[in-house]
N, C-alpha and C. Protein backbone atom coordinates (compact mmCIF):
# COMPACT_ATOMS: atom_id res chain seq x y z
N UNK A 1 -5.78 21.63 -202.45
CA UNK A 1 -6.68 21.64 -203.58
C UNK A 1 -6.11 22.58 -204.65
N UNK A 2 -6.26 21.87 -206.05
CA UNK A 2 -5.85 23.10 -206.86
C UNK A 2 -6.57 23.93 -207.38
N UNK A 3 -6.34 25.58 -207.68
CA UNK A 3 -6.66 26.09 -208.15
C UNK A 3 -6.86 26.36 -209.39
N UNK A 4 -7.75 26.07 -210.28
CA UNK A 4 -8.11 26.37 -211.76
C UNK A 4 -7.28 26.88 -212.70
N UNK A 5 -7.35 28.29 -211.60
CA UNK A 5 -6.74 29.56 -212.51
C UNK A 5 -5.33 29.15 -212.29
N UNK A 6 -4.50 28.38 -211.98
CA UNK A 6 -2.88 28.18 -211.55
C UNK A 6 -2.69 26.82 -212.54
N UNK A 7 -3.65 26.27 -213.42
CA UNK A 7 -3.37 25.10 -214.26
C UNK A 7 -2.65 25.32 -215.42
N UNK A 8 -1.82 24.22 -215.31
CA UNK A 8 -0.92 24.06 -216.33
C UNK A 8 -0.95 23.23 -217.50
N UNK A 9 -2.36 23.32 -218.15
CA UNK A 9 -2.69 22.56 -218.84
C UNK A 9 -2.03 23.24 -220.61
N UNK A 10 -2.23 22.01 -221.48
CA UNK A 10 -2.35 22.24 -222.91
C UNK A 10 -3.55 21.16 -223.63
N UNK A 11 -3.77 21.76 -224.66
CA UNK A 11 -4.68 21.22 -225.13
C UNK A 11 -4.27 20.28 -226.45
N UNK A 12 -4.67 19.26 -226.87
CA UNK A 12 -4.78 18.72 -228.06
C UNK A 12 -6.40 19.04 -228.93
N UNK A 13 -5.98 19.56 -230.02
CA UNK A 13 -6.94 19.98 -230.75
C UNK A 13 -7.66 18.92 -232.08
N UNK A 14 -9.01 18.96 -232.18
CA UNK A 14 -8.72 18.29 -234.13
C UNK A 14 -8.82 19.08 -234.92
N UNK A 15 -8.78 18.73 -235.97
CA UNK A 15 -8.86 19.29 -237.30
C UNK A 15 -9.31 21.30 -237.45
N UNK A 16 -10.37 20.67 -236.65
CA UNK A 16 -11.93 22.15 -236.45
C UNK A 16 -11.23 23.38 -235.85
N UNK A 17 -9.95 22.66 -234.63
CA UNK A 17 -9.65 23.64 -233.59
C UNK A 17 -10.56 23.38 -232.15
N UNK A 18 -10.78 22.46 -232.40
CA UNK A 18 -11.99 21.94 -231.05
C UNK A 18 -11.36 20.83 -230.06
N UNK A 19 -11.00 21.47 -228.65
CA UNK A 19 -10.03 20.73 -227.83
C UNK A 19 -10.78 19.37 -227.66
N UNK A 20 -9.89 18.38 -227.77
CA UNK A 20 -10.14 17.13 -227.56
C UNK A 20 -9.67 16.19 -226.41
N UNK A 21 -8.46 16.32 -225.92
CA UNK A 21 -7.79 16.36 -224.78
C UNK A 21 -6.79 17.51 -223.78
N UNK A 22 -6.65 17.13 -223.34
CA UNK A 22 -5.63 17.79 -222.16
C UNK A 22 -4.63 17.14 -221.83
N UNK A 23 -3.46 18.07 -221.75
CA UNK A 23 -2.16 17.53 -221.14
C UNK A 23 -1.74 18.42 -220.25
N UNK A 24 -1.76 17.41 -218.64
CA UNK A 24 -1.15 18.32 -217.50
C UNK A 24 0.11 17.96 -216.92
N UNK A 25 0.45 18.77 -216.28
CA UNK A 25 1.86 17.87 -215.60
C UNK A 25 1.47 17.04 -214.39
N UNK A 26 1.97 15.87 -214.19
CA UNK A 26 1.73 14.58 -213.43
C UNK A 26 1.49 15.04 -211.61
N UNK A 27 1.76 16.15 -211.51
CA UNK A 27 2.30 16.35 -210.50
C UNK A 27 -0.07 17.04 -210.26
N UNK A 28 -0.11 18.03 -211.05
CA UNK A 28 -1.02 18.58 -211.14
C UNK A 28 -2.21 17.63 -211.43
N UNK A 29 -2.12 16.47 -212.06
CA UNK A 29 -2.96 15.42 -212.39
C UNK A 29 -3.03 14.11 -211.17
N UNK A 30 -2.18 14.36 -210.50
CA UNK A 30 -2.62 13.31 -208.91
C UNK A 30 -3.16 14.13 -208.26
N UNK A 31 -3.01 15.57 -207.66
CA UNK A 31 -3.51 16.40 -206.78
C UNK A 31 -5.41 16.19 -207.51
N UNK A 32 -5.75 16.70 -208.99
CA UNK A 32 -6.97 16.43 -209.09
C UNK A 32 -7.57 14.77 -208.88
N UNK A 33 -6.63 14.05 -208.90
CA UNK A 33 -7.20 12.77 -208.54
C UNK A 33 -7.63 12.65 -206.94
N UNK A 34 -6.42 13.09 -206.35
CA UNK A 34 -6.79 13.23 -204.60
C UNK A 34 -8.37 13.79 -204.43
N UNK A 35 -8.07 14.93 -204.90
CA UNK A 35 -9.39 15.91 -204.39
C UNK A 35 -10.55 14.73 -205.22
N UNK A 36 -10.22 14.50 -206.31
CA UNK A 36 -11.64 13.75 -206.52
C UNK A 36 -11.84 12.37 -205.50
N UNK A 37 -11.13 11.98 -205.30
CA UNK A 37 -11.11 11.08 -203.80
C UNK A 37 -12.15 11.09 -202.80
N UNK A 38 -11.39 12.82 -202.41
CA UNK A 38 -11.90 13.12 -201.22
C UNK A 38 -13.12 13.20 -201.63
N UNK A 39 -13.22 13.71 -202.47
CA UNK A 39 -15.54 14.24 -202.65
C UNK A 39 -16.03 12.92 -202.82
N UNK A 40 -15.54 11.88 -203.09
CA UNK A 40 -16.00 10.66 -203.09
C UNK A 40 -16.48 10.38 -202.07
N UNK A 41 -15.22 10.21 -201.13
CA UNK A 41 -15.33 9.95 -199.94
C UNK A 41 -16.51 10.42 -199.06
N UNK A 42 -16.25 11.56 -199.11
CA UNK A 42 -17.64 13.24 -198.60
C UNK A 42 -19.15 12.57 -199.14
N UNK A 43 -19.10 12.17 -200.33
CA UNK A 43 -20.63 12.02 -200.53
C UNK A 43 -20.79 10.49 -199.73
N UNK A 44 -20.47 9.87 -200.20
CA UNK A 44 -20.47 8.25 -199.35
C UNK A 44 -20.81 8.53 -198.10
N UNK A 45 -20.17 9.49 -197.36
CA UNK A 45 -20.66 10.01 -196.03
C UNK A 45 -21.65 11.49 -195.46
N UNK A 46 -21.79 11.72 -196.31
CA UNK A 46 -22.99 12.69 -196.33
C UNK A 46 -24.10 12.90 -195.22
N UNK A 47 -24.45 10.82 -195.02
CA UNK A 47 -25.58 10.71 -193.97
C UNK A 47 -25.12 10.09 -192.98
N UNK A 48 -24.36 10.07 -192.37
CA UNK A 48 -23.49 10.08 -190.91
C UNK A 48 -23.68 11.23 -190.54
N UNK A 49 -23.91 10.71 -189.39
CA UNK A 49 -23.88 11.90 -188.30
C UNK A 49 -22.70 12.14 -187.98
N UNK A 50 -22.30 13.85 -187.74
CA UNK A 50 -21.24 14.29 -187.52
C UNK A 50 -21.04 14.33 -185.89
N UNK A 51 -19.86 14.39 -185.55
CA UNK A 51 -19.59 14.02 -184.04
C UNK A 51 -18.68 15.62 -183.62
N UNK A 52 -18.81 15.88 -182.43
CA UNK A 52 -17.79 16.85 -181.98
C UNK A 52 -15.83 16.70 -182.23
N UNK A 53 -15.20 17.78 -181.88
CA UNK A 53 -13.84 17.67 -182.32
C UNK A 53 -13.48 16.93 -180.64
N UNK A 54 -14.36 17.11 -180.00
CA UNK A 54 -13.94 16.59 -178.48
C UNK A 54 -14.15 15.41 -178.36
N UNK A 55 -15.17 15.27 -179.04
CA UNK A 55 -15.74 13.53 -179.07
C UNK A 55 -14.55 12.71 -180.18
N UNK A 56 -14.00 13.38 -181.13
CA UNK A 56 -12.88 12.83 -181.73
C UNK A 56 -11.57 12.48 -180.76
N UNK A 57 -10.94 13.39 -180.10
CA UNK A 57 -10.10 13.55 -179.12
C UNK A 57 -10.54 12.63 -178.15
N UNK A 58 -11.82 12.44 -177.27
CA UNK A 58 -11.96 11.37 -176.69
C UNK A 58 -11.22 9.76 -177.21
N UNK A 59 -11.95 9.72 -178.24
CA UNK A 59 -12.40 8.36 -178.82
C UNK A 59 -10.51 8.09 -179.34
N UNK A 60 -9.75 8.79 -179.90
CA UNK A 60 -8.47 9.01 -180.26
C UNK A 60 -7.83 8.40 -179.24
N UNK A 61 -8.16 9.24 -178.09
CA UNK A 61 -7.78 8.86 -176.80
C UNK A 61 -7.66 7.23 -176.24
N UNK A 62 -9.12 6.65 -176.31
CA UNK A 62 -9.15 5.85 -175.76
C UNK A 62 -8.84 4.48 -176.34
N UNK A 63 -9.04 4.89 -177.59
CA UNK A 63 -7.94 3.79 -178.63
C UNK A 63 -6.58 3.71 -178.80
N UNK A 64 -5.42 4.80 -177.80
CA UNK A 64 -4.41 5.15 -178.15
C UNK A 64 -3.80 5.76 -178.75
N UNK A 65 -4.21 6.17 -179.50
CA UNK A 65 -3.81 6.67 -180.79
C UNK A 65 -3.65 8.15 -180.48
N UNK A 66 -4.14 8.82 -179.33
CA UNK A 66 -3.50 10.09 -179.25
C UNK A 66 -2.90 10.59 -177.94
């Protein structure tokens, strides 16, 4: 996740001096896309019930996968 205070942003201004856009580096502008992802993701699931880390490891298990 990125940190705020570590952004590498610039601003485009108008006329007034009143920022109108932002320019970040690409690298810094997918990471905020990820994270906005994830909270997507997080609210969509909000009302699921959460399961144990053992009950994950089971179920991992018995599908193969671990």
């Amino acid at each position: 996740m990125i940190e705020i205070q570590n952004f590498q942003a610039q601003f485009i201004t108008d006329e007034s001096g009143k920022k109108t856009a932002v320019i970040l580096p690409i690298e810094e502008f997918e990471e905020l896309l990820e994270d906005l992802n994830d909270l997507a993701v997080m609210a969509e699931r909000r009302e699921e019930s959460a399961i144990s880390f053992e009950e994950v490891k089971t179920r991992l298990k018995q599908d193969g996968l671990l």
